[in-house]
PDB file of N, CA and C in Angstrom:
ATOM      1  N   UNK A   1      11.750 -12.406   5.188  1.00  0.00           N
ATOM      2  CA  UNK A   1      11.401 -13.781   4.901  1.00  0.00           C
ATOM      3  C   UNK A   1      11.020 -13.927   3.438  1.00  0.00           C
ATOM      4  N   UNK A   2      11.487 -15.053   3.038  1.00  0.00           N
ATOM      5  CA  UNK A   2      11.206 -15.440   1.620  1.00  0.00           C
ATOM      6  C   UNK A   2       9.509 -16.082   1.003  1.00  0.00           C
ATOM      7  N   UNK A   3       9.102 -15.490  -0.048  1.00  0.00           N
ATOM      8  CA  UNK A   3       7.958 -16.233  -0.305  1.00  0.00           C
ATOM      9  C   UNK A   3       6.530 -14.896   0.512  1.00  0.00           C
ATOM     10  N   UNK A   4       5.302 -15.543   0.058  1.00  0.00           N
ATOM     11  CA  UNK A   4       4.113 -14.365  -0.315  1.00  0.00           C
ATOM     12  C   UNK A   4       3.501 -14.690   1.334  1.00  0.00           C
ATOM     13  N   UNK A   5       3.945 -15.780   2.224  1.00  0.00           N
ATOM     14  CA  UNK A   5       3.176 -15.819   3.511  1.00  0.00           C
ATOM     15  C   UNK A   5       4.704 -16.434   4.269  1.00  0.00           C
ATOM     16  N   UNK A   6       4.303 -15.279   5.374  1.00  0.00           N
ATOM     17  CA  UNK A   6       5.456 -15.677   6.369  1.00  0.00           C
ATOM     18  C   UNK A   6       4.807 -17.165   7.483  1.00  0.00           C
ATOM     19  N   UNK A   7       5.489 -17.281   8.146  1.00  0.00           N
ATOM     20  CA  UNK A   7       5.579 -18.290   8.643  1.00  0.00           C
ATOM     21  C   UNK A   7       4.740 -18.089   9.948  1.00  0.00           C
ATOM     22  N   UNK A   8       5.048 -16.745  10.181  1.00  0.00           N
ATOM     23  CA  UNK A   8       3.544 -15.929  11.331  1.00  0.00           C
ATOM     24  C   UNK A   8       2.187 -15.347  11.097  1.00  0.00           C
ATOM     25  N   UNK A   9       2.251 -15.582   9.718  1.00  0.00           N
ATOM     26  CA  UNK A   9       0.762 -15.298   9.250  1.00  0.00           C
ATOM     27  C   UNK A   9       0.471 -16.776   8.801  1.00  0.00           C
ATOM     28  N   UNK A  10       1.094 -17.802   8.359  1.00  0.00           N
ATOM     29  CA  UNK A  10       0.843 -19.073   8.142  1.00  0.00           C
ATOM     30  C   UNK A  10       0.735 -19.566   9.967  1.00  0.00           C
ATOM     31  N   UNK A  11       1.162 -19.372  11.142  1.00  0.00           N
ATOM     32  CA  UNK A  11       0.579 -19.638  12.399  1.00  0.00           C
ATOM     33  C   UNK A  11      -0.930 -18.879  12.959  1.00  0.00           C
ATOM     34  N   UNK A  12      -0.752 -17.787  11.844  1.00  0.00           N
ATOM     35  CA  UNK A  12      -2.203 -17.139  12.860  1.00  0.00           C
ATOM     36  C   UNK A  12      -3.027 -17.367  11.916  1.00  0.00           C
ATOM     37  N   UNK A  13      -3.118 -17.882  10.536  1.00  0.00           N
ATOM     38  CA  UNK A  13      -4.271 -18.780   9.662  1.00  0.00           C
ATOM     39  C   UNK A  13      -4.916 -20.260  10.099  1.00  0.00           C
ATOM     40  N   UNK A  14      -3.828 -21.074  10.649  1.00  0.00           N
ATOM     41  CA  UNK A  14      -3.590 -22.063  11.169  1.00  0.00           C
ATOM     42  C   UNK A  14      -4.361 -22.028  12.661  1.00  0.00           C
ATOM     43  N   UNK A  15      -4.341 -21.051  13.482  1.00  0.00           N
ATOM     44  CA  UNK A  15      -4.518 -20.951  14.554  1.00  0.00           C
ATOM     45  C   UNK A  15      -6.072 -20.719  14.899  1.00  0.00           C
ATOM     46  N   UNK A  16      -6.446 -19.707  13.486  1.00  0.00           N
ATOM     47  CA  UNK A  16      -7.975 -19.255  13.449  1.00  0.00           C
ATOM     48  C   UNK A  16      -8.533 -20.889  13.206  1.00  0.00           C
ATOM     49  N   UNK A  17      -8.152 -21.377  12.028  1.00  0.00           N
ATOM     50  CA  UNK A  17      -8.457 -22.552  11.858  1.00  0.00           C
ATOM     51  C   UNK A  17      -8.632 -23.655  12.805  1.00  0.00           C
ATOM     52  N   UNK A  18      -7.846 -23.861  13.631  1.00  0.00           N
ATOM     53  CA  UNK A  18      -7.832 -24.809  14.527  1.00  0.00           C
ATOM     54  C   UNK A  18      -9.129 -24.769  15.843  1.00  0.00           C
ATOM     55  N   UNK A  19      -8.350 -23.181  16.043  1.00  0.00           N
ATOM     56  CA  UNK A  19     -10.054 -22.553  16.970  1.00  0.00           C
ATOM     57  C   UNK A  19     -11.272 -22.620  17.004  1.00  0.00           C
ATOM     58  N   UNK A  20     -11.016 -22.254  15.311  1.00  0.00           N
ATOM     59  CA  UNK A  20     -12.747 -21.744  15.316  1.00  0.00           C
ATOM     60  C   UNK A  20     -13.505 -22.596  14.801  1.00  0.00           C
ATOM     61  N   UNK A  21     -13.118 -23.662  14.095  1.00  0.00           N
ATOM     62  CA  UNK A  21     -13.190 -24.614  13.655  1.00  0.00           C
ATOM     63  C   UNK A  21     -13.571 -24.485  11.815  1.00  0.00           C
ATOM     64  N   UNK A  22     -12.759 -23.742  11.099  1.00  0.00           N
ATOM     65  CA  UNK A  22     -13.019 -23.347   9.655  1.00  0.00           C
ATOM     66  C   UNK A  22     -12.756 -24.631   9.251  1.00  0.00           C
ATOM     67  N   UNK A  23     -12.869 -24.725   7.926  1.00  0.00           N
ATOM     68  CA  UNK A  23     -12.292 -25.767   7.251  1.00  0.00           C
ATOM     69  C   UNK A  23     -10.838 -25.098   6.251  1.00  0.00           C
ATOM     70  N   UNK A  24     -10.466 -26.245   5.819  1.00  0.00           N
ATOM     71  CA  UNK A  24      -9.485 -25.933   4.962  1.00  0.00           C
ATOM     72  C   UNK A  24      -9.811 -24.926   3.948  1.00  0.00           C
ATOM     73  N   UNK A  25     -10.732 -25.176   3.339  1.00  0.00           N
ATOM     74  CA  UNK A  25     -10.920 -23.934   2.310  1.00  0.00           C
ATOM     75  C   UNK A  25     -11.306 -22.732   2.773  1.00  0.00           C
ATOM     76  N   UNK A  26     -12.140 -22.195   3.844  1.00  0.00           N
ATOM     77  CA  UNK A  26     -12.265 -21.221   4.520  1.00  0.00           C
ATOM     78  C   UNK A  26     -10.807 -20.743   5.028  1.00  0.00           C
ATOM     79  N   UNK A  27     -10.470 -21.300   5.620  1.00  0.00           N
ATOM     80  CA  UNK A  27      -8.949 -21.021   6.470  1.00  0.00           C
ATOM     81  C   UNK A  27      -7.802 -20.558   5.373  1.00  0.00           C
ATOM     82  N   UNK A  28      -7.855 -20.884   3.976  1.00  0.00           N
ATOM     83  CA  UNK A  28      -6.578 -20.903   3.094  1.00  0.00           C
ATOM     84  C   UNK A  28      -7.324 -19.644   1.799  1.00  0.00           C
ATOM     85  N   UNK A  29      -8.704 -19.716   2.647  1.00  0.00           N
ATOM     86  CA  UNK A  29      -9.130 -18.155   1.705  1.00  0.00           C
ATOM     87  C   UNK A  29      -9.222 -16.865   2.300  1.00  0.00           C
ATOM     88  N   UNK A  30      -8.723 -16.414   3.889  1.00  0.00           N
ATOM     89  CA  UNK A  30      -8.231 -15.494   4.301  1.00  0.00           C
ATOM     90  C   UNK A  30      -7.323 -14.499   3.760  1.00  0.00           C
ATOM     91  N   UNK A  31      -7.920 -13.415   3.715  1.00  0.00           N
ATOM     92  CA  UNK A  31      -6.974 -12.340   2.701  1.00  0.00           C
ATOM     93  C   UNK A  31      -6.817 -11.551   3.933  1.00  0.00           C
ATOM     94  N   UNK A  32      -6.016 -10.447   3.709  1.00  0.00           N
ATOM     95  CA  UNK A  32      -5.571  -9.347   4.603  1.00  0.00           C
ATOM     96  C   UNK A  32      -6.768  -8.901   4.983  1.00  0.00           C
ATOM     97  N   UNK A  33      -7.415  -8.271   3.799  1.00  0.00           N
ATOM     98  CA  UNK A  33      -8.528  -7.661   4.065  1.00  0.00           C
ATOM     99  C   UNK A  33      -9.706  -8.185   4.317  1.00  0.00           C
ATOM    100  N   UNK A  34     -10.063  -9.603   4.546  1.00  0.00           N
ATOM    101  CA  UNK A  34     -10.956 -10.756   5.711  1.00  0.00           C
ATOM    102  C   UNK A  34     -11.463  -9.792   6.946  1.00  0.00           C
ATOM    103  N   UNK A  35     -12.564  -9.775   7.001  1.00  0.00           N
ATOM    104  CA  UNK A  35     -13.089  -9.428   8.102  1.00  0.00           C
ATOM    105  C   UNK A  35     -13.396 -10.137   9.225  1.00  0.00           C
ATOM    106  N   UNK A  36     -12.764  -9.972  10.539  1.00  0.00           N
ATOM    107  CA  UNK A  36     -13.008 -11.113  11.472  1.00  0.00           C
ATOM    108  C   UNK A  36     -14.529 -10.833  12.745  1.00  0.00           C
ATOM    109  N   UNK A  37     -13.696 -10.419  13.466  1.00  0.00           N
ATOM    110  CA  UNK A  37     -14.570 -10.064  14.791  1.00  0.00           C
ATOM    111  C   UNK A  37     -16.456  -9.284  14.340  1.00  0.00           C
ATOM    112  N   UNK A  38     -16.588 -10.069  14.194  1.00  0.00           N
ATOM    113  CA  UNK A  38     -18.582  -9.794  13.655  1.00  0.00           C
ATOM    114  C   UNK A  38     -19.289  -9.940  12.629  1.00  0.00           C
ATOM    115  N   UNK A  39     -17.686 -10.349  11.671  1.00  0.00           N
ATOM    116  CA  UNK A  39     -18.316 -11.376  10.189  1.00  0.00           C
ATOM    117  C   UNK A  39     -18.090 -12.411  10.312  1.00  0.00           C
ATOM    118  N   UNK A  40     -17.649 -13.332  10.754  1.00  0.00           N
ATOM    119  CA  UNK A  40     -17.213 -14.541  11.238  1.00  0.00           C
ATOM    120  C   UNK A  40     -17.967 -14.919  12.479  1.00  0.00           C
ATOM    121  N   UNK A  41     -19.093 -16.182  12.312  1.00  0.00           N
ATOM    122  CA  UNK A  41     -19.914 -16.434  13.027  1.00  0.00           C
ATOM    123  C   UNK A  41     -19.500 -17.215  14.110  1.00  0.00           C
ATOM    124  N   UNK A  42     -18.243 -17.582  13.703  1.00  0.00           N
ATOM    125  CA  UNK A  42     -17.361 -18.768  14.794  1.00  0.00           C
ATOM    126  C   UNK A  42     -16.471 -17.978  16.086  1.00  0.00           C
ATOM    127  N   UNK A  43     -15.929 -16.135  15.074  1.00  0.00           N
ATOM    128  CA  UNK A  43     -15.549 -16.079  16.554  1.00  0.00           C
ATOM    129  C   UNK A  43     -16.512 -14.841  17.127  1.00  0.00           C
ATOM    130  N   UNK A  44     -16.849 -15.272  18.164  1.00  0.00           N
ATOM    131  CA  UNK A  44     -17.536 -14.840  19.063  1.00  0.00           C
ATOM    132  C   UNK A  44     -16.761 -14.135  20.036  1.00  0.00           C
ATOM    133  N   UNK A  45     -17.287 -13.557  21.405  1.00  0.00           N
ATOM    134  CA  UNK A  45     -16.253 -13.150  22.587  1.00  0.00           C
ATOM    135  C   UNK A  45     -15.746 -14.257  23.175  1.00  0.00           C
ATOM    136  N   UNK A  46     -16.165 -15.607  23.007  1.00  0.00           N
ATOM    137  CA  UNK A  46     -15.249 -16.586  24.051  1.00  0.00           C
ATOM    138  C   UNK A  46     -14.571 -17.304  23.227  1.00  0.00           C
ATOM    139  N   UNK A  47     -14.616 -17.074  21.968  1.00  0.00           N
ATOM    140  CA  UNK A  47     -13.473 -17.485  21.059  1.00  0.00           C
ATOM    141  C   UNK A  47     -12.766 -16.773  20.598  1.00  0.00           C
ATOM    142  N   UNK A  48     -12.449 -15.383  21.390  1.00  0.00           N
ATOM    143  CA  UNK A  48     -11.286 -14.451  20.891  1.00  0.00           C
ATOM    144  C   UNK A  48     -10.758 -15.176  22.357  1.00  0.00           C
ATOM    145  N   UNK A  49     -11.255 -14.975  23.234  1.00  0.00           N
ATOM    146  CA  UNK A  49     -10.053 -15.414  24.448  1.00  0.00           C
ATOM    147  C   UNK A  49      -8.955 -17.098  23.969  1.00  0.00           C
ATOM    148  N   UNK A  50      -9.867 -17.697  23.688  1.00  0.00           N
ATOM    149  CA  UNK A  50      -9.286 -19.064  22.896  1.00  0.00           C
ATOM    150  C   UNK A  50      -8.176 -18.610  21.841  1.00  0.00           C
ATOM    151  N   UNK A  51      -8.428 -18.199  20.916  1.00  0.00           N
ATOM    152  CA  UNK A  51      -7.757 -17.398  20.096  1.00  0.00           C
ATOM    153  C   UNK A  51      -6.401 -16.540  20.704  1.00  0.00           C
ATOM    154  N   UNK A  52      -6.500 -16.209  21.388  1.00  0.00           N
ATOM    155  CA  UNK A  52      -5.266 -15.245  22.092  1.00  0.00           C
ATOM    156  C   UNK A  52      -4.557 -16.256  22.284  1.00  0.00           C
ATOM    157  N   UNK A  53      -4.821 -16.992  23.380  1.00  0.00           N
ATOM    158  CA  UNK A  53      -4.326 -17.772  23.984  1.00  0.00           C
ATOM    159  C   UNK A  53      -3.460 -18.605  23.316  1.00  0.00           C
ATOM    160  N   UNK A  54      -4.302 -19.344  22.268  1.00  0.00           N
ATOM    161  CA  UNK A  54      -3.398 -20.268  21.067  1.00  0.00           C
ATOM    162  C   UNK A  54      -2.556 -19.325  20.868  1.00  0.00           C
ATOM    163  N   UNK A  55      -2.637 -18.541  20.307  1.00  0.00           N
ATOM    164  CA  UNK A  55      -1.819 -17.159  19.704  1.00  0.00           C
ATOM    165  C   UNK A  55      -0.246 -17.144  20.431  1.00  0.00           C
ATOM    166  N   UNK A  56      -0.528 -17.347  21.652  1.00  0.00           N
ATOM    167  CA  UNK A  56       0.285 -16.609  22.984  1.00  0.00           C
ATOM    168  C   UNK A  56       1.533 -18.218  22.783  1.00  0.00           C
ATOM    169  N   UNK A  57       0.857 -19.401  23.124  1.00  0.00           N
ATOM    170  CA  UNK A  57       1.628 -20.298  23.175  1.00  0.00           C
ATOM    171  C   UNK A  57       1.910 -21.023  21.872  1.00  0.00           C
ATOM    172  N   UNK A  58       1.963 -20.637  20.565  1.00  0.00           N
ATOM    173  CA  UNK A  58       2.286 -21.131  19.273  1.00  0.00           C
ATOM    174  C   UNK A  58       3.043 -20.352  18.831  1.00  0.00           C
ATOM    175  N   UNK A  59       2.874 -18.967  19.247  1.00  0.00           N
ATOM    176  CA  UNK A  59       4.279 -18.003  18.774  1.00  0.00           C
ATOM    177  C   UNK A  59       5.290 -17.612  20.158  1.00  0.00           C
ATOM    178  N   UNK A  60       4.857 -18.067  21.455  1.00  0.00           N
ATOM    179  CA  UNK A  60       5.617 -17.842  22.170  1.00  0.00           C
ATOM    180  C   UNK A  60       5.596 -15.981  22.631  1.00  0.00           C
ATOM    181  N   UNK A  61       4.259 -15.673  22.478  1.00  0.00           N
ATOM    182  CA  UNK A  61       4.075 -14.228  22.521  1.00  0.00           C
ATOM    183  C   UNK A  61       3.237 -14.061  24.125  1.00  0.00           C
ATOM    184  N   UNK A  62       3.327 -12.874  25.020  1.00  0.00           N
ATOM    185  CA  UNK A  62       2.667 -12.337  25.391  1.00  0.00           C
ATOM    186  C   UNK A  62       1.392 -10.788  25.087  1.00  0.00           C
ATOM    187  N   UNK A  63       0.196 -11.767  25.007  1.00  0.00           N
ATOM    188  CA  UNK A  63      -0.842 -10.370  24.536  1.00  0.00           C
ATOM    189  C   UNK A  63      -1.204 -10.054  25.969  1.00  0.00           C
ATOM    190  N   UNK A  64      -1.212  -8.237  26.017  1.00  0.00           N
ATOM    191  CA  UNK A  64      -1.650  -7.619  27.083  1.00  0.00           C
ATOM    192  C   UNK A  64      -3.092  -7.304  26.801  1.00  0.00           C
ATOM    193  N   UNK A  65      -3.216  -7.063  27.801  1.00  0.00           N
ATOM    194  CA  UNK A  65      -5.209  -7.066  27.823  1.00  0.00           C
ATOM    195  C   UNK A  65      -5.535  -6.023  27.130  1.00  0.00           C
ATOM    196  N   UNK A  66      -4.531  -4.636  27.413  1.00  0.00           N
ATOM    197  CA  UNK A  66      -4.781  -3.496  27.161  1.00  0.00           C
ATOM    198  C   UNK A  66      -4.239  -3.159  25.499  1.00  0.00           C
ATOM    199  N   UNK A  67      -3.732  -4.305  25.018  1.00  0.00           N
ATOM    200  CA  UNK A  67      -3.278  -4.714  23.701  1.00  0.00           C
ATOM    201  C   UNK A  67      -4.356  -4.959  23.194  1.00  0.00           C
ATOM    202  N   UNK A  68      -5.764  -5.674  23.579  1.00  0.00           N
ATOM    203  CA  UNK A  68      -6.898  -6.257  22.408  1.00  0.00           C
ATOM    204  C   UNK A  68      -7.789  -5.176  22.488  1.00  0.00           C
ATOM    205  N   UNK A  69      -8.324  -4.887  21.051  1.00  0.00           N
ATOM    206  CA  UNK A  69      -8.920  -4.189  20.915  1.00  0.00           C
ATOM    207  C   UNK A  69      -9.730  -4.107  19.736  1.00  0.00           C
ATOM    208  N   UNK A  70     -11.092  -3.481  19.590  1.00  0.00           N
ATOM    209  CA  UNK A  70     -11.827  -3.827  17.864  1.00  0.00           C
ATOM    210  C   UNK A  70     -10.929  -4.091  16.770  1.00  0.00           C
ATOM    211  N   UNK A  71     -10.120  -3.383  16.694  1.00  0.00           N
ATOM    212  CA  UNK A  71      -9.127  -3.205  15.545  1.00  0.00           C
ATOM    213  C   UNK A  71      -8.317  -4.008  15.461  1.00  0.00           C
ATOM    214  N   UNK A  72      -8.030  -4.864  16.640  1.00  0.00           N
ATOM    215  CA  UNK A  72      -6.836  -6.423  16.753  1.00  0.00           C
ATOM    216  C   UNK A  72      -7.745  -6.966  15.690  1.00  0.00           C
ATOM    217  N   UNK A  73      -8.975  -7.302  15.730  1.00  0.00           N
ATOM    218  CA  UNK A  73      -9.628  -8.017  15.507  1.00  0.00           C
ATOM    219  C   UNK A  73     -10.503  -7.939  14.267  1.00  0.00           C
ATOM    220  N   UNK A  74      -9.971  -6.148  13.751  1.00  0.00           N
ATOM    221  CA  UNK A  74     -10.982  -6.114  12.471  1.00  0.00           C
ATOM    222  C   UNK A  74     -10.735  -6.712  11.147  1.00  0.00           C
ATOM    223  N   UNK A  75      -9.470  -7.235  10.526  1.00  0.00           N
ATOM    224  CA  UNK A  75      -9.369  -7.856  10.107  1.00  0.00           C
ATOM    225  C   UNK A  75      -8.359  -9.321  10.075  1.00  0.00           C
ATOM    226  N   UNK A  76      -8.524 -10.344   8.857  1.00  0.00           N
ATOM    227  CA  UNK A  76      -7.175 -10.683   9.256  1.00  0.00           C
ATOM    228  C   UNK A  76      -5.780 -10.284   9.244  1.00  0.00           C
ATOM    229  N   UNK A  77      -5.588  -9.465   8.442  1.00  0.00           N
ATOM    230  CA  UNK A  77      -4.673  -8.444   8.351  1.00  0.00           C
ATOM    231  C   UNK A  77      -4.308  -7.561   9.471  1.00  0.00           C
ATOM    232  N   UNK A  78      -4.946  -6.972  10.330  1.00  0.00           N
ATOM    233  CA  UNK A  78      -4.860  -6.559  11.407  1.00  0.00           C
ATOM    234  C   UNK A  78      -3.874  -7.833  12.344  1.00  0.00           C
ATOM    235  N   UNK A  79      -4.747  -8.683  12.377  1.00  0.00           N
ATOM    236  CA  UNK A  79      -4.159  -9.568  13.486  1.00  0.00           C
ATOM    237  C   UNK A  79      -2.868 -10.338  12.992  1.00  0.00           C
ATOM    238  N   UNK A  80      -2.690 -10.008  12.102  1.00  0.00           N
ATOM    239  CA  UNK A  80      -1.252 -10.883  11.378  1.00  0.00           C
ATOM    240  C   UNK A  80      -0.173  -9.743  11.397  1.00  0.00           C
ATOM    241  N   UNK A  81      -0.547  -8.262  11.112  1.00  0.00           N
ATOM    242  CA  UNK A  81       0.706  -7.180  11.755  1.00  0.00           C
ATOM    243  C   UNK A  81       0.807  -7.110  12.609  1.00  0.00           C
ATOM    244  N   UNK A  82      -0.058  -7.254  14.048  1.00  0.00           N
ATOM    245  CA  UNK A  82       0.027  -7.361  15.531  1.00  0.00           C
ATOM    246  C   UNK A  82       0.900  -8.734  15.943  1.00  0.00           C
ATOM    247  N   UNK A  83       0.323 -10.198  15.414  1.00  0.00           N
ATOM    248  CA  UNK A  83       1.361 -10.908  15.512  1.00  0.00           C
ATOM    249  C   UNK A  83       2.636 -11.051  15.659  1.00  0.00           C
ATOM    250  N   UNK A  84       2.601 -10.378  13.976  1.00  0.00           N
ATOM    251  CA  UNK A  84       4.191 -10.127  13.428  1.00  0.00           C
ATOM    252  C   UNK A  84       5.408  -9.334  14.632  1.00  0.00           C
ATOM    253  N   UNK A  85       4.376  -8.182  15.055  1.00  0.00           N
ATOM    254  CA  UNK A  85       5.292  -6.880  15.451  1.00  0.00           C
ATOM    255  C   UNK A  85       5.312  -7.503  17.124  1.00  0.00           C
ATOM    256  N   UNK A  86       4.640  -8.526  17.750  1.00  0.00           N
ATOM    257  CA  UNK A  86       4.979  -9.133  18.908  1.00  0.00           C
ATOM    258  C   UNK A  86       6.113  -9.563  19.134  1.00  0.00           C
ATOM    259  N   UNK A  87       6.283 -10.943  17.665  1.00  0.00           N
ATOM    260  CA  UNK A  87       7.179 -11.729  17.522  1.00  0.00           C
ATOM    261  C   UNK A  87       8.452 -10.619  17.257  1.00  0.00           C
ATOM    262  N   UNK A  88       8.445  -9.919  16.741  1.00  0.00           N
ATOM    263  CA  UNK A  88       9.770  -8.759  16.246  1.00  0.00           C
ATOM    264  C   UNK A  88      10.398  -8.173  17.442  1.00  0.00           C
ATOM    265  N   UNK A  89       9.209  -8.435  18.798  1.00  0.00           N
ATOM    266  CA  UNK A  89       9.769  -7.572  19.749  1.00  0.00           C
ATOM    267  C   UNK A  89      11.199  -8.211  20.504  1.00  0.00           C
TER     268      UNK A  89
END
């Protein structure tokens, strides 16, 4: 894909955003290396399930249970190669 953000890391920026309720400038200052799951006060454990979920029906992906794990979640970077390599499947 052409250009510095694919179109599946522009859905799972979009997606945190929508969830968790960031704002625009929070949401468009996500770097790879963003820390999510316990620096981020918005997502919590019942907003990773929210989170999947969007996830699942905006990319048309199935996440397995045995798929989430600290590391889905340790950064944003993490969760944007897991994305990616769903959608690839």
């Amino acid at each position: 894909m052409a250009g510095d953000t694919t179109e599946v890391e522009a859905m799972v920026r979009a997606v945190l955003g929508d969830v968790l309720g960031l704002g625009a400038e929070r949401t468009a200052a996500l770097t790879a290396e963003t820390a999510l799951f316990g620096s981020l006060p918005e997502l919590d454990s019942m907003a990773v399930a929210g989170l999947l979920t969007e996830l699942e029906d905006r990319l048309g992906i199935i996440i397995e249970d045995d798929e989430v794990d600290g590391e889905l979640l340790e950064s944003f970077g993490n969760l944007v190669a897991f994305a990616e390599a769903k959608v690839g499947r």
